[in-house]
C-alpha atoms as a PDB file:
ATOM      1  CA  UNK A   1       0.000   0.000   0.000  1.00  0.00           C
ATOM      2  CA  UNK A   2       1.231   3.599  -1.037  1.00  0.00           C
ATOM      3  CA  UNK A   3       0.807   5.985   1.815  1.00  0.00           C
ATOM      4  CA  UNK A   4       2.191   9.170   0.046  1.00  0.00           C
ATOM      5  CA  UNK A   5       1.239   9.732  -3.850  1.00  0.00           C
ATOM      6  CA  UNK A   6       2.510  12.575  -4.430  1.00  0.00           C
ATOM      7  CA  UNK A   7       6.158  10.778  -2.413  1.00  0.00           C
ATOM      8  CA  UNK A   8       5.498   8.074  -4.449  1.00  0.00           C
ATOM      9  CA  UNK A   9       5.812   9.979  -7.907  1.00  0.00           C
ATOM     10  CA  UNK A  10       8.618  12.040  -6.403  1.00  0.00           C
ATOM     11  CA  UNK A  11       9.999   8.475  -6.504  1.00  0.00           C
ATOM     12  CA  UNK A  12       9.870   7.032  -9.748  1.00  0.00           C
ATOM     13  CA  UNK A  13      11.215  10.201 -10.862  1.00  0.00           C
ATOM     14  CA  UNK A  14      14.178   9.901  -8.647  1.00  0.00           C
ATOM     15  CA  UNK A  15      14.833   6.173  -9.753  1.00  0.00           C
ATOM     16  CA  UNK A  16      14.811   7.171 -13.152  1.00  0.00           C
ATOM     17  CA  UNK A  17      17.300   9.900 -12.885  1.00  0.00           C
ATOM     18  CA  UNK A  18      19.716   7.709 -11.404  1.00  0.00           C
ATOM     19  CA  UNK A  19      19.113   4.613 -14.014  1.00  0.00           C
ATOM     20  CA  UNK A  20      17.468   2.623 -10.918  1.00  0.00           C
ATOM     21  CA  UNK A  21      14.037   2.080 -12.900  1.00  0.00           C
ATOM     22  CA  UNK A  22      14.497   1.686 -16.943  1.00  0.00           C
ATOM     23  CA  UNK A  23      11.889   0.687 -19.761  1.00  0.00           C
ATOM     24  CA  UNK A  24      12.456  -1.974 -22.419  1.00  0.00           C
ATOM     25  CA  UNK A  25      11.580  -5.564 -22.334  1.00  0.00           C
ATOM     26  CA  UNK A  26      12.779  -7.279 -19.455  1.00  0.00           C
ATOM     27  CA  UNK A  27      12.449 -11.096 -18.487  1.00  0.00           C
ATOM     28  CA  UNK A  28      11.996 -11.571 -14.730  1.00  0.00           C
ATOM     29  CA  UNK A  29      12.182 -14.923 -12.818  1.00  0.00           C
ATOM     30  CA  UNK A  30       8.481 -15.640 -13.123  1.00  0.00           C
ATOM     31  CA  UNK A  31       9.404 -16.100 -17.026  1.00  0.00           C
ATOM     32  CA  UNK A  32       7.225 -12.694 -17.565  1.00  0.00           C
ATOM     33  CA  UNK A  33       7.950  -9.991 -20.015  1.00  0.00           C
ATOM     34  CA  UNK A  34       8.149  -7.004 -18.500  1.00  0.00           C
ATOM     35  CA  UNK A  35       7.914  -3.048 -19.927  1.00  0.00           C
ATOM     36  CA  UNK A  36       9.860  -1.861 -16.833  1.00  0.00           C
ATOM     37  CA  UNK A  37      12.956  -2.868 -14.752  1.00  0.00           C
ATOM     38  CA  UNK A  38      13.621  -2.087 -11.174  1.00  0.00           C
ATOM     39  CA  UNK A  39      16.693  -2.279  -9.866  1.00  0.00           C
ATOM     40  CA  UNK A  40      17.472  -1.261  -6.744  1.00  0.00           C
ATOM     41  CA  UNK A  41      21.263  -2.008  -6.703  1.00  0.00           C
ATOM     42  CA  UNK A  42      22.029   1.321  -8.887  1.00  0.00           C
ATOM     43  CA  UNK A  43      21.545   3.567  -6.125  1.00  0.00           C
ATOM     44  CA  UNK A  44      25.615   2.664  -5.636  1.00  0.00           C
ATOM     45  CA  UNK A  45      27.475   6.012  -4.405  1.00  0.00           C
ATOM     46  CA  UNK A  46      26.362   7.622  -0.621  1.00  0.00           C
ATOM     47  CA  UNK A  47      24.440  10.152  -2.220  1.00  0.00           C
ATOM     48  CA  UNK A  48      21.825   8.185  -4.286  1.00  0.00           C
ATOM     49  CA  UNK A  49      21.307   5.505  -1.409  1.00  0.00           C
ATOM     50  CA  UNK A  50      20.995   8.208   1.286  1.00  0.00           C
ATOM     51  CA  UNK A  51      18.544  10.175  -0.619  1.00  0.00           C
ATOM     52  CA  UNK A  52      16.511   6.607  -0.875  1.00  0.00           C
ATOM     53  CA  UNK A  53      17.076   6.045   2.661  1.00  0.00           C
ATOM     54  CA  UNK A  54      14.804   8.937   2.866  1.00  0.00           C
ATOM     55  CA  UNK A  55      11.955   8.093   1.354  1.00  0.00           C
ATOM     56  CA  UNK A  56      11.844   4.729   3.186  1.00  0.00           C
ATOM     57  CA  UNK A  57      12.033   6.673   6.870  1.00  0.00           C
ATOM     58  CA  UNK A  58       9.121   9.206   5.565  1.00  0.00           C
ATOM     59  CA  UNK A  59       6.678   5.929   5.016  1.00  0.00           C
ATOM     60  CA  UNK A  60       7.974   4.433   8.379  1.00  0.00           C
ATOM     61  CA  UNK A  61       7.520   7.933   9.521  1.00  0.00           C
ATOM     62  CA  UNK A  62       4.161   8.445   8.318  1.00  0.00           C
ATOM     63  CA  UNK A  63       2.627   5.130   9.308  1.00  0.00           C
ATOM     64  CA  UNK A  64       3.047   5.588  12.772  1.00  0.00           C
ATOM     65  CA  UNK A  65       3.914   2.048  13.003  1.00  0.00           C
ATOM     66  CA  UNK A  66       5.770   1.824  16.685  1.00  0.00           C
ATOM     67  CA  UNK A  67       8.945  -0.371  16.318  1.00  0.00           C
ATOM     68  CA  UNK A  68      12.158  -1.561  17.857  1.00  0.00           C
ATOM     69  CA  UNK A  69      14.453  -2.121  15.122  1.00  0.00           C
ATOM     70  CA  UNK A  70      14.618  -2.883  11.643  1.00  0.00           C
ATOM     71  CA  UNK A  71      15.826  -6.093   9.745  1.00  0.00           C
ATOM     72  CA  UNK A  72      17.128  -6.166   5.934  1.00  0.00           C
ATOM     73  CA  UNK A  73      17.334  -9.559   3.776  1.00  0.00           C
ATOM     74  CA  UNK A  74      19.989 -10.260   2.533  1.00  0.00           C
ATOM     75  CA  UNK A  75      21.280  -9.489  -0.488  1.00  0.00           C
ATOM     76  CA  UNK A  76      19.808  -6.054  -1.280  1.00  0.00           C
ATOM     77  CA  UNK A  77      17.955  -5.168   2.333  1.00  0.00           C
ATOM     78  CA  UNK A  78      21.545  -4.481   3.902  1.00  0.00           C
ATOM     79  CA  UNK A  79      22.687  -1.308   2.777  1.00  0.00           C
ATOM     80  CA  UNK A  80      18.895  -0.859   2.544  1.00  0.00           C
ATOM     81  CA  UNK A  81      18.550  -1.012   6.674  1.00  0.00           C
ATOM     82  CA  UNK A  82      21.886   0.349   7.567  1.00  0.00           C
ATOM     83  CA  UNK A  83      21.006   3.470   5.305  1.00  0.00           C
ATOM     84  CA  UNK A  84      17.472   4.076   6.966  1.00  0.00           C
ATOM     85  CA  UNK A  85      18.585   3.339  10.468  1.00  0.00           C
ATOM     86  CA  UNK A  86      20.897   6.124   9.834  1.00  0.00           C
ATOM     87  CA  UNK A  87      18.635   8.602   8.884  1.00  0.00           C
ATOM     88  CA  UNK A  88      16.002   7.781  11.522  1.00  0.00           C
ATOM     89  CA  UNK A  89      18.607   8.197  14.200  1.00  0.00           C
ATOM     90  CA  UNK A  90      19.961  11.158  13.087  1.00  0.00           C
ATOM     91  CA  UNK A  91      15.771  12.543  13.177  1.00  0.00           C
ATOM     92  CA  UNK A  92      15.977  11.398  16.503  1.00  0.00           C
ATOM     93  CA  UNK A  93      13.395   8.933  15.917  1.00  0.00           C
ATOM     94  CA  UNK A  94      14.744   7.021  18.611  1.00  0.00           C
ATOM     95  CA  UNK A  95      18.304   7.772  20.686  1.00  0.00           C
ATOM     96  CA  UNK A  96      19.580   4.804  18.520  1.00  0.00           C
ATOM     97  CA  UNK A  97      18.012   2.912  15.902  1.00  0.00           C
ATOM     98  CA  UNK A  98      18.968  -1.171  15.772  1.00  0.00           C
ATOM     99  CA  UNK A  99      19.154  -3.176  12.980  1.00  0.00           C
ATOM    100  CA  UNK A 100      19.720  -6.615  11.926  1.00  0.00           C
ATOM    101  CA  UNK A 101      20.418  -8.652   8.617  1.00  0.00           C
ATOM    102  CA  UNK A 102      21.347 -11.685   7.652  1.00  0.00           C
ATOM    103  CA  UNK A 103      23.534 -14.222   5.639  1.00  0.00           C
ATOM    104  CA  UNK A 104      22.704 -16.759   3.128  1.00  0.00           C
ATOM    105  CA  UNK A 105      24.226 -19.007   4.757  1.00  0.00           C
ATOM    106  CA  UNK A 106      25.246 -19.666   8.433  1.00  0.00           C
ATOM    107  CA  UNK A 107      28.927 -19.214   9.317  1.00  0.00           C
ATOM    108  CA  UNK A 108      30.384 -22.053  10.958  1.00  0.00           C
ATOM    109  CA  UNK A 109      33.251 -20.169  12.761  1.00  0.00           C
ATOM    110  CA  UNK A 110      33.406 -16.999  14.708  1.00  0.00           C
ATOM    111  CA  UNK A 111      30.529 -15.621  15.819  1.00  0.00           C
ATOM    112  CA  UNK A 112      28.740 -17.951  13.646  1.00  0.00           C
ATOM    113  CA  UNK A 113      24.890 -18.345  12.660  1.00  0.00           C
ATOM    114  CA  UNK A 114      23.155 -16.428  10.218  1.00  0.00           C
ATOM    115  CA  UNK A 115      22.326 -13.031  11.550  1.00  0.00           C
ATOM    116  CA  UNK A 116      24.980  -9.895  11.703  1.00  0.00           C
ATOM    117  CA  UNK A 117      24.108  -6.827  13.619  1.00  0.00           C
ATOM    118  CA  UNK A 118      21.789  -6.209  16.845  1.00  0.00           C
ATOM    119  CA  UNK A 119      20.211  -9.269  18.221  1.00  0.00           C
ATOM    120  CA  UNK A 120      16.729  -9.216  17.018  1.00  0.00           C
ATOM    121  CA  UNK A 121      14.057  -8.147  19.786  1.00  0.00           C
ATOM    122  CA  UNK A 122      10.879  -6.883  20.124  1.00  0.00           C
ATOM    123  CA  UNK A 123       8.696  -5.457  17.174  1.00  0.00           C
ATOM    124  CA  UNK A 124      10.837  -5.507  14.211  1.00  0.00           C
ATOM    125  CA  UNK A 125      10.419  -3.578  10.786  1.00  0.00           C
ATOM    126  CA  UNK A 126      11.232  -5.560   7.718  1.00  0.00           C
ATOM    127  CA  UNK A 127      12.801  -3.140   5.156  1.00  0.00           C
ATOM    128  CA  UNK A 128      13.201  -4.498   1.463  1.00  0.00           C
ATOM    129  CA  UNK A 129      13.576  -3.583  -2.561  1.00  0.00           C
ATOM    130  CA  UNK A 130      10.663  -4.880  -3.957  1.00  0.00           C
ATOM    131  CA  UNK A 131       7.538  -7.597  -3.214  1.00  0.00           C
ATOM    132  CA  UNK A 132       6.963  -9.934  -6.680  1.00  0.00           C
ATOM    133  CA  UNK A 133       6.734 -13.152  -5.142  1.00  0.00           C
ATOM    134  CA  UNK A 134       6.629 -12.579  -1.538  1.00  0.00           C
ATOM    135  CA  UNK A 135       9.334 -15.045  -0.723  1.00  0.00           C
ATOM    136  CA  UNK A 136      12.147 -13.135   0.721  1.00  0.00           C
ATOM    137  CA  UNK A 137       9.537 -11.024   3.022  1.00  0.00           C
ATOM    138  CA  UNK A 138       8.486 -15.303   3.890  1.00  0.00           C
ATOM    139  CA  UNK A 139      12.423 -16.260   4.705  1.00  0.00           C
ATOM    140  CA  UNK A 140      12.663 -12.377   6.952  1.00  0.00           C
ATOM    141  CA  UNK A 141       9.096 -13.390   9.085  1.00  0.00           C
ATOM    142  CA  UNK A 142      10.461 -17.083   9.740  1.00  0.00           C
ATOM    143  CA  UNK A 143      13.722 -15.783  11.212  1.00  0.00           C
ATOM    144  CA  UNK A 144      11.764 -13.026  13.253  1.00  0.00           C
ATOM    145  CA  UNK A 145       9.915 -15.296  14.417  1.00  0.00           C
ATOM    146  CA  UNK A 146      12.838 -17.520  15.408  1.00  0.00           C
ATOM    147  CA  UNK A 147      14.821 -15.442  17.679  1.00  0.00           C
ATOM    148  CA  UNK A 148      11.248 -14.584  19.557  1.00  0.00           C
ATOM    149  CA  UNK A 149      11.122 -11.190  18.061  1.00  0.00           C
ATOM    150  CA  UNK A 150       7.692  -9.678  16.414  1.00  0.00           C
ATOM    151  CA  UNK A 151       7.580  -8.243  13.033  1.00  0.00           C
ATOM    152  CA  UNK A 152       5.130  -5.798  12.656  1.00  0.00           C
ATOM    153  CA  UNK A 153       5.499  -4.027   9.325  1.00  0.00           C
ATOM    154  CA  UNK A 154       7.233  -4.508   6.073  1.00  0.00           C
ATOM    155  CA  UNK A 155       8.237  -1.592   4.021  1.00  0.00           C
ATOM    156  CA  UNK A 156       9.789  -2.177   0.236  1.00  0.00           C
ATOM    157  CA  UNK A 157      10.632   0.316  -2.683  1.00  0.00           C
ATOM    158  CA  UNK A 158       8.421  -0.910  -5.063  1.00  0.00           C
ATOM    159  CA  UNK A 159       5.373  -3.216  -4.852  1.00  0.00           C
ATOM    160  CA  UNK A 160       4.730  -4.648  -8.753  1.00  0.00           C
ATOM    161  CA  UNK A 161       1.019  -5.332  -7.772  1.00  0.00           C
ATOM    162  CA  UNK A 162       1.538  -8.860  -9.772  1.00  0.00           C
ATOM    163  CA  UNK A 163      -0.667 -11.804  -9.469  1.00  0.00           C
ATOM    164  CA  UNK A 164       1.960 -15.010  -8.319  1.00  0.00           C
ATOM    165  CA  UNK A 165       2.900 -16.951 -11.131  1.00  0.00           C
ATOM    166  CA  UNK A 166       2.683 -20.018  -8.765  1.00  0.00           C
ATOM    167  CA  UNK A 167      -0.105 -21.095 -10.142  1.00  0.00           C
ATOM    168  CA  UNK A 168      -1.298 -22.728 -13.501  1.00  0.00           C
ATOM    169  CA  UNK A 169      -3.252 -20.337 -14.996  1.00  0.00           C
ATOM    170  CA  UNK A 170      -2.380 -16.273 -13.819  1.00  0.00           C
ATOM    171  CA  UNK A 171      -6.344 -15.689 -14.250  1.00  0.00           C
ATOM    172  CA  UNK A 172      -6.670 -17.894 -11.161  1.00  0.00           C
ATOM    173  CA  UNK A 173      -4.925 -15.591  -8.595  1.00  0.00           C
ATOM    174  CA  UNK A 174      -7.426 -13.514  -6.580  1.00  0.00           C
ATOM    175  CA  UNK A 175      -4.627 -11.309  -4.848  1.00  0.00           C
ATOM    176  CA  UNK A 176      -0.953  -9.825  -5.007  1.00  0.00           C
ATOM    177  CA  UNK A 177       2.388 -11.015  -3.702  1.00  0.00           C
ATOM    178  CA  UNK A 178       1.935  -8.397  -0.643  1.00  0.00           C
ATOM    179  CA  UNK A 179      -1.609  -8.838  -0.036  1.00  0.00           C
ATOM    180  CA  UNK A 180      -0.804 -12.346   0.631  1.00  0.00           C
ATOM    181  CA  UNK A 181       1.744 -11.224   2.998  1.00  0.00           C
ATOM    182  CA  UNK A 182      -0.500  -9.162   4.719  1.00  0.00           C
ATOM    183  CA  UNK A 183      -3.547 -11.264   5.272  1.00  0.00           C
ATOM    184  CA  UNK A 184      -0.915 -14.151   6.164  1.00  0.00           C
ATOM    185  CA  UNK A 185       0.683 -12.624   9.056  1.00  0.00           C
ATOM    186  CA  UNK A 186      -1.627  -9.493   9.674  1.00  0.00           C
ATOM    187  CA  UNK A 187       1.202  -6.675   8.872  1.00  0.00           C
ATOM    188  CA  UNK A 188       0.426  -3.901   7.073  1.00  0.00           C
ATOM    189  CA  UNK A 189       3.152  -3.936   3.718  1.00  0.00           C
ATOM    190  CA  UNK A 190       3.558  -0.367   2.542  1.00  0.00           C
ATOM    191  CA  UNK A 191       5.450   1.014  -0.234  1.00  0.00           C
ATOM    192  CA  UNK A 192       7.120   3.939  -1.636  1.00  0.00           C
ATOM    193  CA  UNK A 193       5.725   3.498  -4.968  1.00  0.00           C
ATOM    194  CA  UNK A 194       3.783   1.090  -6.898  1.00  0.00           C
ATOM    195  CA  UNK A 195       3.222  -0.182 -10.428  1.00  0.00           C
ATOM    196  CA  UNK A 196       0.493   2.267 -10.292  1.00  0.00           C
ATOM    197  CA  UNK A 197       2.487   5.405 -10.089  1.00  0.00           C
ATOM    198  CA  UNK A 198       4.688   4.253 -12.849  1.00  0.00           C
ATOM    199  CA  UNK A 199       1.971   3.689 -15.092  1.00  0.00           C
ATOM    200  CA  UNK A 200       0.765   7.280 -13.848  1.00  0.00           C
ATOM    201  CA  UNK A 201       3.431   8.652 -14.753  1.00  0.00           C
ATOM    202  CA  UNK A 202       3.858   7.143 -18.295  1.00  0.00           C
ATOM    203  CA  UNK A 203       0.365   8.019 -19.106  1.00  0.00           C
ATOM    204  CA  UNK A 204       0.593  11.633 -17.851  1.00  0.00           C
ATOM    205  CA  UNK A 205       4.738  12.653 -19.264  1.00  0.00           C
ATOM    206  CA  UNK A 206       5.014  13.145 -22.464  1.00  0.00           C
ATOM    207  CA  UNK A 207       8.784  11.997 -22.047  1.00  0.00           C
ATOM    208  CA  UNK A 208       7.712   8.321 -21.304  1.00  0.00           C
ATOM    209  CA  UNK A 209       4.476   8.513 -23.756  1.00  0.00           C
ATOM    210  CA  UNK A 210       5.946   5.750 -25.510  1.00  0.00           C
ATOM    211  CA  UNK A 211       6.035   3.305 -22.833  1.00  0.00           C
ATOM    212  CA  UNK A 212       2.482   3.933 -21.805  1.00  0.00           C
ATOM    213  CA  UNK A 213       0.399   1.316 -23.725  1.00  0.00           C
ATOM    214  CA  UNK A 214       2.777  -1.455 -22.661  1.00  0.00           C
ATOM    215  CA  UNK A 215       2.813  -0.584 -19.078  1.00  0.00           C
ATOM    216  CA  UNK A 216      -0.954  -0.627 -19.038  1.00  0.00           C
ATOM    217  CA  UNK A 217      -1.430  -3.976 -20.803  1.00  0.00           C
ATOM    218  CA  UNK A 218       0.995  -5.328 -18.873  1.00  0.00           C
ATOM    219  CA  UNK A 219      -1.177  -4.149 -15.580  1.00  0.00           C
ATOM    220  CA  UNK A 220      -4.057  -5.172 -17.238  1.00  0.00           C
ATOM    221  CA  UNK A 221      -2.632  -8.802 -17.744  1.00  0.00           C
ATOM    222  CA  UNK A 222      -0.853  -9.570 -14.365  1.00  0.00           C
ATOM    223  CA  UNK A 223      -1.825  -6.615 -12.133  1.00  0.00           C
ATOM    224  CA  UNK A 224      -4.090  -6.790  -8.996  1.00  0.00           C
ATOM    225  CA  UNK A 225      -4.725  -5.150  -6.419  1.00  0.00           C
END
């Protein structure tokens, strides 16, 4: 869910200045073809992934969720949740802000296990690029849930509003990636921006005019939501 539309435009703008969020035709792991790419990997220099660090502490901000830390999955939610602990510390959000992420595998010397950072406690804030399939936000909840911590929130970049190819026929699915997540578990899943706001913005910029009719069938054939 998008919290902020006009934030959420201010958004896709920013992740297409800085090459973060490009059109074409891209393949993505559900064997789709998609008019859009998102990568959040290309906000790669301190200024880019502060400025993103941002947005995420305005919707964390906003929602008024009440939290204890935050925890990023690995690969992508690390600099994601050191970056917007940062931020929210220095807004005095709380004295400190904790967070926690974790390997993709455990370590078997050391300190060991599979978690780096603060030990995870209390209500926990799951911060993370984008929801598709919902199964990295699945892996984050299980390991919450393991170290007897609560997550109450997940926040991601960009929610594609898909339907899960995880089923035969896409015309089956009654529900997105993150509204499955959130009826699941009962946690609100908020987003900067959505597929919606791109396709606003295609449809209302004359610089992206091109790219409009493709966005829109391609909401109109796996959207929901």
């Amino acid at each position: 869910m998008v919290i902020d539309e006009h934030q959420a435009l201010d958004f896709v703008k920013f992740a297409l200045d800085v090459g973060a969020l490009k059109f074409g035709d891209f393949k993505t792991k559900s064997d789709r073809i998609s008019p859009y790419f998102f990568n959040i990997g290309l906000f790669n220099n301190g200024k880019s992934i502060a400025k993103l660090a941002e947005f995420y502490a305005n919707i964390l901000q906003k929602s008024s969720i009440e939290f204890d830390m935050l925890f990023g999955p690995a690969y992508k939610g690390i600099p994601l949740v050191i970056s917007t602990s940062m931020i929210l510390s220095d807004r005095c959000i709380h004295e400190k802000v904790p967070f926690a992420f974790n390997r993709k595998e455990a370590k078997n010397h050391g300190e060991k296990g599979r978690l780096i950072g603060a030990s995870l406690h209390g209500k926990v804030v799951i911060i993370d690029d984008v929801i598709t399939s919902g199964i990295s936000v699945n892996e984050s909840i299980e390991i919450i849930h393991a170290e007897g911590a609560e997550p109450v929130a997940v926040i991601v970049a960009l929610d594609r509003m898909e339907k899960p190819n995880l089923i035969s026929s896409v015309s089956e699915a009654t529900t997105s990636a993150s509204n499955n997540i959130s009826s699941k578990y009962g946690l609100p899943v908020l987003s900067i921006a959505s597929l919606e706001n791109i396709l606003s913005l295609v449809q209302k910029h004359q610089d992206f005019a091109e790219h409009a009719e493709k966005v829109a069938k391609y909401r109109s054939l796996y959207g929901i939501g």
